[in-house]
Protein backbone atom coordinates (compact mmCIF):
# COMPACT_ATOMS: atom_id res chain seq x y z
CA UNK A 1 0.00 0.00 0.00
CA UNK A 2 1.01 3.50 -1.09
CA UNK A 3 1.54 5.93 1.54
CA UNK A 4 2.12 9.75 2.13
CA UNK A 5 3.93 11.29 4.86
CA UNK A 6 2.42 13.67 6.35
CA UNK A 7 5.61 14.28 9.09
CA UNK A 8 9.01 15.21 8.83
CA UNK A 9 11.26 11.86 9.55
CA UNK A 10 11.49 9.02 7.20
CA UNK A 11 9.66 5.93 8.14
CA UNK A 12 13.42 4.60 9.37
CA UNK A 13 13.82 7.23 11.90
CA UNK A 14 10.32 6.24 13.24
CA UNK A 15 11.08 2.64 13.34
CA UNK A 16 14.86 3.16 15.11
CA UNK A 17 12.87 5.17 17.38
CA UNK A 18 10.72 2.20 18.87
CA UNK A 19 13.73 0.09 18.67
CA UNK A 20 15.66 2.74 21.22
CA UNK A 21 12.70 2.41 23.62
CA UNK A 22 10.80 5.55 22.93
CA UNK A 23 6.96 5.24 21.64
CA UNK A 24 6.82 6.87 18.83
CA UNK A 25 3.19 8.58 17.72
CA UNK A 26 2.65 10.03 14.21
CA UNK A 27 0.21 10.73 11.29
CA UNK A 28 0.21 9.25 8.41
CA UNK A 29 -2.31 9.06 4.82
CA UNK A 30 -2.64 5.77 3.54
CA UNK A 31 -3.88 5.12 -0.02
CA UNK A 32 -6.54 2.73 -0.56
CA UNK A 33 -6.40 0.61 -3.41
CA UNK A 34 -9.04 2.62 -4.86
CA UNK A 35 -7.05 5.85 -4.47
CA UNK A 36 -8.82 7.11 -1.52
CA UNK A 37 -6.66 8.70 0.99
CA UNK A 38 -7.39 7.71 4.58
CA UNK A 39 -5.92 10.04 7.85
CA UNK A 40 -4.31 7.49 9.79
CA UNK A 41 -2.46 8.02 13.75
CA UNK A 42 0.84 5.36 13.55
CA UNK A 43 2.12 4.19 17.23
CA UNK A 44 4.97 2.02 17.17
CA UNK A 45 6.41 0.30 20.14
CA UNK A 46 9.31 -2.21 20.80
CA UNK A 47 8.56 -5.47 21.31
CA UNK A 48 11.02 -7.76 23.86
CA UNK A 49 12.71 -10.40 21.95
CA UNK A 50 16.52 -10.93 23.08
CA UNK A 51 17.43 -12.06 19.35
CA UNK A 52 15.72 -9.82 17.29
CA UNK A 53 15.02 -6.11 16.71
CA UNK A 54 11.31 -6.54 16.99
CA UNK A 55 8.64 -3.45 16.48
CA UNK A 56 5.11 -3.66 16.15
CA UNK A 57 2.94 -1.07 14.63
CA UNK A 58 -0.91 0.15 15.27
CA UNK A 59 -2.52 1.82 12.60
CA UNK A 60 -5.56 3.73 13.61
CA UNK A 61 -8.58 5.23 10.91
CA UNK A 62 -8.80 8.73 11.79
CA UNK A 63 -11.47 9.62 9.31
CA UNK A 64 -14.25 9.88 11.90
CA UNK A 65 -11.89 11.31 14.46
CA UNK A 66 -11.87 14.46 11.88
CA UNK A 67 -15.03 14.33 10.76
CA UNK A 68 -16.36 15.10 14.47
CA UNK A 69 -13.50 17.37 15.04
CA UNK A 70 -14.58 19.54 11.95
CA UNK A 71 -18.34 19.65 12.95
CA UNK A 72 -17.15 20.61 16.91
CA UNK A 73 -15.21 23.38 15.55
CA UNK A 74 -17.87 24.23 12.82
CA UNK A 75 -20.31 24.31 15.89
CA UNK A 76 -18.25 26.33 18.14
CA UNK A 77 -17.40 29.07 15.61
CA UNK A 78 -21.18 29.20 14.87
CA UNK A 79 -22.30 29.70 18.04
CA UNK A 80 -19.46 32.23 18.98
CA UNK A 81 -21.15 34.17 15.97
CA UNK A 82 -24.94 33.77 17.00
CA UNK A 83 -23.62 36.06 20.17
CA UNK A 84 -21.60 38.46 18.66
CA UNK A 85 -23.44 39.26 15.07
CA UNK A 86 -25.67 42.52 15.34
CA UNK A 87 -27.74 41.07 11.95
CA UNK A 88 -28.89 38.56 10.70
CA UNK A 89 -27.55 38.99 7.11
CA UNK A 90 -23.88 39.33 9.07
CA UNK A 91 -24.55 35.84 11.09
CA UNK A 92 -26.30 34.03 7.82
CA UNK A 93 -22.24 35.43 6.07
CA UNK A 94 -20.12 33.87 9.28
CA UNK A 95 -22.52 30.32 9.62
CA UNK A 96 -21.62 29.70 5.19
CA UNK A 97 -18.04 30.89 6.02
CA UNK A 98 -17.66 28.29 8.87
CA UNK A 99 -19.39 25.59 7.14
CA UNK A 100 -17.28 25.89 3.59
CA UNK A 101 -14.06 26.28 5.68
CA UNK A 102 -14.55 23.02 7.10
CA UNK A 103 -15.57 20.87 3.49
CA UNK A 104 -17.72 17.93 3.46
């Protein structure tokens, strides 16, 4: 599977990371194999093995993380204007803005 970073160390610093003891936690957009991109969180962690350099990786959907994250900031900013717009024309103007920020 196809990935893209979305971070700033190669996948190799990630994985000699784990392998040092620390638990590394980072984003990552996987490709479907129909070409959708899906937000991922990456946690890798060293496993105990006294032969082998061992790592195991947990790969975590973040699509409905977002999607609620988006709508809790859409609703926030709307109701932030609903106290502080003197018209209705001016609130009708902030609610679109907030809502085509955010996408679908």
């Amino acid at each position: 599977m196809r990935a893209r970073r979305r971070h700033h160390h190669p996948p190799r610093d990630w994985i000699d990371r784990a392998l040092a003891g620390e638990t590394p936690v980072f984003e990552w957009v996987h490709r479907r194999p129909n070409g959708a991109l899906v937000p991922c969180e990456v946690r890798l962690v060293r496993l105990p093995d006294a032969g082998r350099s061992l790592v195991r990786g947990s790969i975590t959907d973040n699509t409905e993380r977002r999607r609620r994250e988006r709508i809790q900031q859409a609703t926030f900013e709307i109701s932030e204007a609903v106290h502080t717009t003197e018209d209705l024309s001016s609130l009708f103007r902030r609610v679109h803005e907030s809502v085509m920020k955010r996408g679908s």
